[in-house]
N, C-alpha and C. Protein backbone atom coordinates (compact mmCIF):
# COMPACT_ATOMS: atom_id res chain seq x y z
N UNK A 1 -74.35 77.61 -68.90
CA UNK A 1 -73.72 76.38 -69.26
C UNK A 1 -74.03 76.12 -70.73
N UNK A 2 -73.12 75.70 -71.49
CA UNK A 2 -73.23 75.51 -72.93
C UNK A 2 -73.87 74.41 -73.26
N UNK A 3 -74.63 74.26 -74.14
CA UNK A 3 -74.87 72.91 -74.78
C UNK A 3 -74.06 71.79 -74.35
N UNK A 4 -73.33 71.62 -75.14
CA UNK A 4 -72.54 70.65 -75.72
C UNK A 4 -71.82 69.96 -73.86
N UNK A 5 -71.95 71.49 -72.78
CA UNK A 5 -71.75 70.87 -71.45
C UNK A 5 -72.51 69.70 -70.90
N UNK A 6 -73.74 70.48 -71.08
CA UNK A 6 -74.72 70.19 -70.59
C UNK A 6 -75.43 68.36 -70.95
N UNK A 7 -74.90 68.82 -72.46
CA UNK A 7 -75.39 67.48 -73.22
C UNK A 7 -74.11 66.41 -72.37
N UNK A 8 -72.97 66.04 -72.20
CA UNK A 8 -71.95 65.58 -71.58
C UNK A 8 -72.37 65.86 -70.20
N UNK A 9 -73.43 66.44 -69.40
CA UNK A 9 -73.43 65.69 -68.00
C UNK A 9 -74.78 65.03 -67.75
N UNK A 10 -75.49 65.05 -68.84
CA UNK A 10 -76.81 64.33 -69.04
C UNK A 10 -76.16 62.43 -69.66
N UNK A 11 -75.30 62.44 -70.14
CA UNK A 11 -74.93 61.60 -70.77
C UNK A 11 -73.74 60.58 -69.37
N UNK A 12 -73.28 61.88 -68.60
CA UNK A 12 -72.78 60.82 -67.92
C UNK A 12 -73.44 60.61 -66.63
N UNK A 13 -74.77 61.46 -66.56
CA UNK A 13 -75.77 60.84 -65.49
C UNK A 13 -76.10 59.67 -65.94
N UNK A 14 -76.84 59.40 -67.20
CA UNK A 14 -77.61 58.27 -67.88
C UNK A 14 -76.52 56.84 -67.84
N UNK A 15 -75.17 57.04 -67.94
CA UNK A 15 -74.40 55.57 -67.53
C UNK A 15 -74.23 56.08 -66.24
N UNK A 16 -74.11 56.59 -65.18
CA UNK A 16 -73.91 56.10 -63.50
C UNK A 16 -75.06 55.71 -63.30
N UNK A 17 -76.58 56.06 -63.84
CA UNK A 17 -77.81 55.07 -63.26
C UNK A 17 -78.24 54.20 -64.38
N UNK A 18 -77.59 53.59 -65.10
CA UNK A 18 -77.79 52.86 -66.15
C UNK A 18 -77.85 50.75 -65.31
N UNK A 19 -79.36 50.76 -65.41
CA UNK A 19 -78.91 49.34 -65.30
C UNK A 19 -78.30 48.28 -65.48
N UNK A 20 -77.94 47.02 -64.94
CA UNK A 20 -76.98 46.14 -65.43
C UNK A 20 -77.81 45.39 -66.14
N UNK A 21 -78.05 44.24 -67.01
CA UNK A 21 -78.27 43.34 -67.45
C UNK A 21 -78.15 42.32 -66.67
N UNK A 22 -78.85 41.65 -65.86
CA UNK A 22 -78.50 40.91 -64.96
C UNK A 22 -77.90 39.57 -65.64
N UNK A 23 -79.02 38.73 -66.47
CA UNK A 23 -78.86 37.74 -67.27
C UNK A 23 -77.40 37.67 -68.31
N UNK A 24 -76.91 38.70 -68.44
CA UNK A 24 -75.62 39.18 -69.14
C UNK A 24 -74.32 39.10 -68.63
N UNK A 25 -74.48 40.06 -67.59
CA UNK A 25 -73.41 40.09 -66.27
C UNK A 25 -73.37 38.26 -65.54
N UNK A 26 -74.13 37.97 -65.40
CA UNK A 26 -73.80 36.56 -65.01
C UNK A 26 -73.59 35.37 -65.87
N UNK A 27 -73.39 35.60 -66.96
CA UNK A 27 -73.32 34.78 -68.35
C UNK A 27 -71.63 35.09 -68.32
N UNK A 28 -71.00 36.46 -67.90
CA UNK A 28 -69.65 37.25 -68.57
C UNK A 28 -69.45 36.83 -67.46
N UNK A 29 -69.58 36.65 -65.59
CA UNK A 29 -68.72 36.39 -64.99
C UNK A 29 -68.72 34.74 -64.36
N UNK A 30 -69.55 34.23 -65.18
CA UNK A 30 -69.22 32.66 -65.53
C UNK A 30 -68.19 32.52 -66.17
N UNK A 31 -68.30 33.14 -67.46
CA UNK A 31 -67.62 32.60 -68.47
C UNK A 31 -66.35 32.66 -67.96
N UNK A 32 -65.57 34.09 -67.37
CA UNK A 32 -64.42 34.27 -66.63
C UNK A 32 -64.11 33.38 -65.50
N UNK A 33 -65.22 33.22 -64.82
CA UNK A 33 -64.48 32.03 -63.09
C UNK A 33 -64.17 30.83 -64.26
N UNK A 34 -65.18 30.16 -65.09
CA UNK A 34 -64.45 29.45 -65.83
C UNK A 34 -62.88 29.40 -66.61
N UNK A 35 -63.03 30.12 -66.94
CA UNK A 35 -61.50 30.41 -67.63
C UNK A 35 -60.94 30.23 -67.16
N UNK A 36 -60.53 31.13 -66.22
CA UNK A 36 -59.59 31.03 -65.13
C UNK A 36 -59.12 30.26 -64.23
N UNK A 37 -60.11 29.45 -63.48
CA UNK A 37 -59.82 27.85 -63.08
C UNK A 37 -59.11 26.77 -64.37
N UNK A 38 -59.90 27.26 -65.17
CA UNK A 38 -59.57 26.00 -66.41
C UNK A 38 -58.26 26.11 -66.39
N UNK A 39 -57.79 27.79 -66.86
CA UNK A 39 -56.12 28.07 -66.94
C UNK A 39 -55.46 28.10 -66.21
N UNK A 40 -55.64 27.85 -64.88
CA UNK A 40 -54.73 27.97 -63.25
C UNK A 40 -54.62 26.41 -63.32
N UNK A 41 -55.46 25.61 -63.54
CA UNK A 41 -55.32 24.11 -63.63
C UNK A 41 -54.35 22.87 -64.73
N UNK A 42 -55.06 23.54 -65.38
CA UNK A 42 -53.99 23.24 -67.01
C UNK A 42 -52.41 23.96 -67.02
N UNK A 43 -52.16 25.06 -66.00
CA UNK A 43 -51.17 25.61 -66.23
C UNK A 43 -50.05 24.96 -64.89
N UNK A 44 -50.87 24.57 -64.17
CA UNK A 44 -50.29 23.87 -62.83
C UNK A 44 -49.95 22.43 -63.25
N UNK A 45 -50.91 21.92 -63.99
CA UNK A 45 -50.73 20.45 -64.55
C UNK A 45 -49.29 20.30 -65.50
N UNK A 46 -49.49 21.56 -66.21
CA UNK A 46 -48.12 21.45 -67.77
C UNK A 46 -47.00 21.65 -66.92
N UNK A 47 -47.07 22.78 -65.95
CA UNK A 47 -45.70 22.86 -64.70
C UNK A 47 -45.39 21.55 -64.38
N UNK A 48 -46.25 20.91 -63.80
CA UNK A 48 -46.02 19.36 -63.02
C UNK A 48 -44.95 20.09 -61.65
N UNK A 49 -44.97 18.94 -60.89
CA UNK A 49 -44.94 19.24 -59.48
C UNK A 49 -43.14 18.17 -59.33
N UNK A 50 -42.45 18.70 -58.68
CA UNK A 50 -41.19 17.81 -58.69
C UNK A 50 -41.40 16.11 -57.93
N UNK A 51 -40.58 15.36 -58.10
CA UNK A 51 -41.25 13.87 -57.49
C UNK A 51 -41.17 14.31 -55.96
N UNK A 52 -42.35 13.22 -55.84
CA UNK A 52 -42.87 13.18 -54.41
C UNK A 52 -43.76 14.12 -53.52
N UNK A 53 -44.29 15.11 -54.61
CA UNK A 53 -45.11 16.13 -54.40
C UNK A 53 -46.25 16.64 -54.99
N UNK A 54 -47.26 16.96 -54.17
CA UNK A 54 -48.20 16.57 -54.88
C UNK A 54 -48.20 18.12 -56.18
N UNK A 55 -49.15 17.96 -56.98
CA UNK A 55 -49.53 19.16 -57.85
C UNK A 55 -50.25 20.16 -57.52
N UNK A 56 -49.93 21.18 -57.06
CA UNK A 56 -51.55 22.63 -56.73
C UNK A 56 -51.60 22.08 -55.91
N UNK A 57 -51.35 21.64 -54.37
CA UNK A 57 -51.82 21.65 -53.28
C UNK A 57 -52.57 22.56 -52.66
N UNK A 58 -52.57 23.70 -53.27
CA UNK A 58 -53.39 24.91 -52.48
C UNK A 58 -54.61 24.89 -53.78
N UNK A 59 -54.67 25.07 -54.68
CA UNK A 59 -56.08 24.69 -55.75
C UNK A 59 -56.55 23.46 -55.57
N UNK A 60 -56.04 22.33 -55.32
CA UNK A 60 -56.35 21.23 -54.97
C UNK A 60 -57.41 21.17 -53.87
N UNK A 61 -57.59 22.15 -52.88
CA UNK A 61 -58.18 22.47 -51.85
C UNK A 61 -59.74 22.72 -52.28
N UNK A 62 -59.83 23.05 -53.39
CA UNK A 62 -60.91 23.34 -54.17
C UNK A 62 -62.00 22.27 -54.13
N UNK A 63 -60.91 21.27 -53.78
CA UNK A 63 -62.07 19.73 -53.75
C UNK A 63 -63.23 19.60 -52.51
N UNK A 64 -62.79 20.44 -51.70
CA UNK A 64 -63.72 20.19 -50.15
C UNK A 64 -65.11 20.81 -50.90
N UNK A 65 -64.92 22.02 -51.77
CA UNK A 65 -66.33 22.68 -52.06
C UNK A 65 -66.48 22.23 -53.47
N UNK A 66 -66.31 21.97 -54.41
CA UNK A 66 -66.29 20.86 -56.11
C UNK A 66 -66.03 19.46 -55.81
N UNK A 67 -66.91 19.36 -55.24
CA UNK A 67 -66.71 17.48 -55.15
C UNK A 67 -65.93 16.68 -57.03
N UNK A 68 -65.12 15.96 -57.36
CA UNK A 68 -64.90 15.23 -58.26
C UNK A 68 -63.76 16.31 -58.66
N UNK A 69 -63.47 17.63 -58.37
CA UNK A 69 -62.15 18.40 -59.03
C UNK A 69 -60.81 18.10 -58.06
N UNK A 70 -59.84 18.03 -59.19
CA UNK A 70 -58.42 17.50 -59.06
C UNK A 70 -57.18 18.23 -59.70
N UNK A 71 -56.94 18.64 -59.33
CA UNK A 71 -55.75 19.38 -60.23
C UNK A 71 -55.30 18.38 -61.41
N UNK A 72 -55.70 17.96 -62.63
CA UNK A 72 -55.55 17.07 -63.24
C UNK A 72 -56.18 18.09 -64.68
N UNK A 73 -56.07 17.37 -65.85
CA UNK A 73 -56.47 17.70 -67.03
C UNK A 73 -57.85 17.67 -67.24
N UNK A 74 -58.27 16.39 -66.88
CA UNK A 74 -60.04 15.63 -66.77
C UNK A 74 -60.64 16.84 -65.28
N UNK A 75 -59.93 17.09 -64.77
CA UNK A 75 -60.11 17.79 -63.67
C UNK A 75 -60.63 19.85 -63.62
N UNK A 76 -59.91 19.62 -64.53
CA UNK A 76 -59.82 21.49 -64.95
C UNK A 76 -61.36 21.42 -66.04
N UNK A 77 -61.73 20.20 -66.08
CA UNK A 77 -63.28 20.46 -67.14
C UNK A 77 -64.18 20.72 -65.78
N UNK A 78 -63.83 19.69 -65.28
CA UNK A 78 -65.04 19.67 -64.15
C UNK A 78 -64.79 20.85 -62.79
N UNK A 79 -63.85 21.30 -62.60
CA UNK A 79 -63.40 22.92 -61.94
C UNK A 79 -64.10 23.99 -62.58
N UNK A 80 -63.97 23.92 -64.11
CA UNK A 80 -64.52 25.09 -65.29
C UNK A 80 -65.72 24.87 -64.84
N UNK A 81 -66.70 24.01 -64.83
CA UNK A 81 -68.22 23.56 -64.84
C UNK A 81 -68.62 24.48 -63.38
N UNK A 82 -68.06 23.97 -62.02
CA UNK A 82 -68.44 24.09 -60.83
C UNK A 82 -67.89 25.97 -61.04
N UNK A 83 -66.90 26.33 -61.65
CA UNK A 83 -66.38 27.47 -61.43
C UNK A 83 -67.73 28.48 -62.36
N UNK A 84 -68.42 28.09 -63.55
CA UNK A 84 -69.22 29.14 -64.33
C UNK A 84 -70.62 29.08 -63.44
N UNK A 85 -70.70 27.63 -62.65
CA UNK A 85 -72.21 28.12 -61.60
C UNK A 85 -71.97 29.19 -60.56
N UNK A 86 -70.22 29.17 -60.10
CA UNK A 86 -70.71 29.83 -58.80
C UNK A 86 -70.39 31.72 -59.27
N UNK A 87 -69.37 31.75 -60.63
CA UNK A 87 -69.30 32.74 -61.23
C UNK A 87 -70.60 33.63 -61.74
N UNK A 88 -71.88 32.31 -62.19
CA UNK A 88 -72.90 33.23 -62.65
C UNK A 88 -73.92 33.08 -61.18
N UNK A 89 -73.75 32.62 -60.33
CA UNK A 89 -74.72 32.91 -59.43
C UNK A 89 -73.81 34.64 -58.51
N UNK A 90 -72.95 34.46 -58.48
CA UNK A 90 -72.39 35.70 -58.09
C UNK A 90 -72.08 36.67 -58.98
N UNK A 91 -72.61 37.16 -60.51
CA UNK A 91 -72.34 37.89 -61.38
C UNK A 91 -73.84 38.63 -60.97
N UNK A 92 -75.06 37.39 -60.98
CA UNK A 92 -76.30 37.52 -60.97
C UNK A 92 -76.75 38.22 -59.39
N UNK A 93 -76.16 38.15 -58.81
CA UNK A 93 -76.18 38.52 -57.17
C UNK A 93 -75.85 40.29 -57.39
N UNK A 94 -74.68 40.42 -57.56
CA UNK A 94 -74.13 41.25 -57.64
C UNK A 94 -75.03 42.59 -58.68
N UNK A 95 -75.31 41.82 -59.82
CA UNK A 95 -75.88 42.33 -60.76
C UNK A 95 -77.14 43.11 -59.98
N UNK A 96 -77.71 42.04 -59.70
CA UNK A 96 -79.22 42.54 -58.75
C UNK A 96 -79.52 43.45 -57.83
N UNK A 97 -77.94 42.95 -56.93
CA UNK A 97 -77.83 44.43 -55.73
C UNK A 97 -78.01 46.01 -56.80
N UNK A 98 -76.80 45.70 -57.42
CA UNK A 98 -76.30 46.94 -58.01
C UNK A 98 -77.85 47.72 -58.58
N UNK A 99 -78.37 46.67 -59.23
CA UNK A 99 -79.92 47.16 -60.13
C UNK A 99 -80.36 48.06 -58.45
N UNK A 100 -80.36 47.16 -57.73
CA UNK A 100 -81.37 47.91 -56.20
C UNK A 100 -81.31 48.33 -55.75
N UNK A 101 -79.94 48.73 -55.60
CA UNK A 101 -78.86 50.40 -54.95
C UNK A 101 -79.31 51.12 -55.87
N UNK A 102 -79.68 50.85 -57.48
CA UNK A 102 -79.62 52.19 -58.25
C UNK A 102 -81.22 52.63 -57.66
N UNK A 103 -82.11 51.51 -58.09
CA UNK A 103 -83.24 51.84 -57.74
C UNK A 103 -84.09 52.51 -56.63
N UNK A 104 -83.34 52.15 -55.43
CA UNK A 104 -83.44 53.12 -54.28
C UNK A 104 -83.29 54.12 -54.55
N UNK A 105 -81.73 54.77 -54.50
CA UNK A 105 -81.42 55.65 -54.98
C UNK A 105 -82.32 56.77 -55.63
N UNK A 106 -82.67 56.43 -56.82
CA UNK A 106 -83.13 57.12 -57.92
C UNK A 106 -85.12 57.42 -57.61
N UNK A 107 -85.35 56.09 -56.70
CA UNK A 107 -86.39 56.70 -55.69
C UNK A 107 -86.49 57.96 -54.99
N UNK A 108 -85.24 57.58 -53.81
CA UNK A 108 -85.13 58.73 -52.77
C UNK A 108 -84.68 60.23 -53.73
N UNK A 109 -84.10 60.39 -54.61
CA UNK A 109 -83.91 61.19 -55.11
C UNK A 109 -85.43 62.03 -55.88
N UNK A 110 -85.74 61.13 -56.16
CA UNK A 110 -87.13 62.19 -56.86
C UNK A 110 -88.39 62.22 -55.79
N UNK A 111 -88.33 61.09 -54.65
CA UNK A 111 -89.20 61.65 -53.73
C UNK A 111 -88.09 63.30 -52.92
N UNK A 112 -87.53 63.13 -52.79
CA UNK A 112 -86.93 64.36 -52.40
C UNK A 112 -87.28 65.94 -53.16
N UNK A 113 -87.43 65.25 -54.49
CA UNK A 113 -87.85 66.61 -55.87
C UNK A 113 -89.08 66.98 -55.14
N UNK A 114 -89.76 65.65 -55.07
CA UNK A 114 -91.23 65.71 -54.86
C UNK A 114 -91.20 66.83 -53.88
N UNK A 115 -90.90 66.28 -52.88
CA UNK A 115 -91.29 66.90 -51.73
C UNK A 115 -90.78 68.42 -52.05
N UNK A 116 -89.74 68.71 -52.69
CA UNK A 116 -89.28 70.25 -52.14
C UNK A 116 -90.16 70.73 -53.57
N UNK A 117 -90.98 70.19 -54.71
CA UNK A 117 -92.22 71.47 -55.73
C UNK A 117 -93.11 71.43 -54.58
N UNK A 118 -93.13 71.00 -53.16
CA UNK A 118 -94.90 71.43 -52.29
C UNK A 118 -94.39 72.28 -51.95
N UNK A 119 -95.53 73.27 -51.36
CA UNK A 119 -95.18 74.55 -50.63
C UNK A 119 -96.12 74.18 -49.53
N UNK A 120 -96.36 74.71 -48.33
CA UNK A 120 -97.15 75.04 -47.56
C UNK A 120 -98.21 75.48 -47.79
N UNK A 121 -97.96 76.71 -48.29
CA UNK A 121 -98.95 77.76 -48.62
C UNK A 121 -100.09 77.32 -49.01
């Protein structure tokens, strides 16, 4: 195997067991559940709803678990808010597993080394 192979499957071992940043990853998938509520809300609001109906009836639903959110303008702040806690508690979740799948992993793998340098003998 050539160098330059070799160097390219060392490199793409080192990112498949490369940890996440936990504190990072849940900062980036806040910031996104935010967004995205903000812009599903604001974009439902500028639509407006024809008379006699309400606006986002199905985002509106959002209120049973965000107490004070409304499909409204004042509403899409306080959706963004409730949307970056549950974005970074599930960025941070996620993040953590992933760290603990690798870490197993990369356990069982070198107790396995371990075990097969013993000999009997």
């Amino acid at each position: 195997m050539s160098t330059a192979s070799s160097e390219r499957h060392r490199l793409v071992l080192a990112w498949a067991f490369a940890r996440v940043d936990v504190v990072a990853f849940a900062a980036a998938c806040a910031v996104i559940a935010a967004a995205v509520l903000f812009a599903l809300t604001v974009a439902l609001v500028a639509k407006g709803a024809p008379p006699g109906m309400p606006v986002g009836p199905h985002l509106a639903g959002l209120a049973a678990w965000f107490p004070g959110y409304a499909v409204s303008f004042p509403g899409a702040f306080v959706g963004a808010a409730y949307a970056a806690a549950v974005g970074a508690a599930g960025g941070a979740l996620v993040a953590a597993l992933w760290n603990l799948a690798h870490a197993l992993l990369l356990a069982a793998i070198r107790f396995r080394a371990n075990l097969a340098s013993y000999s009997i003998d």
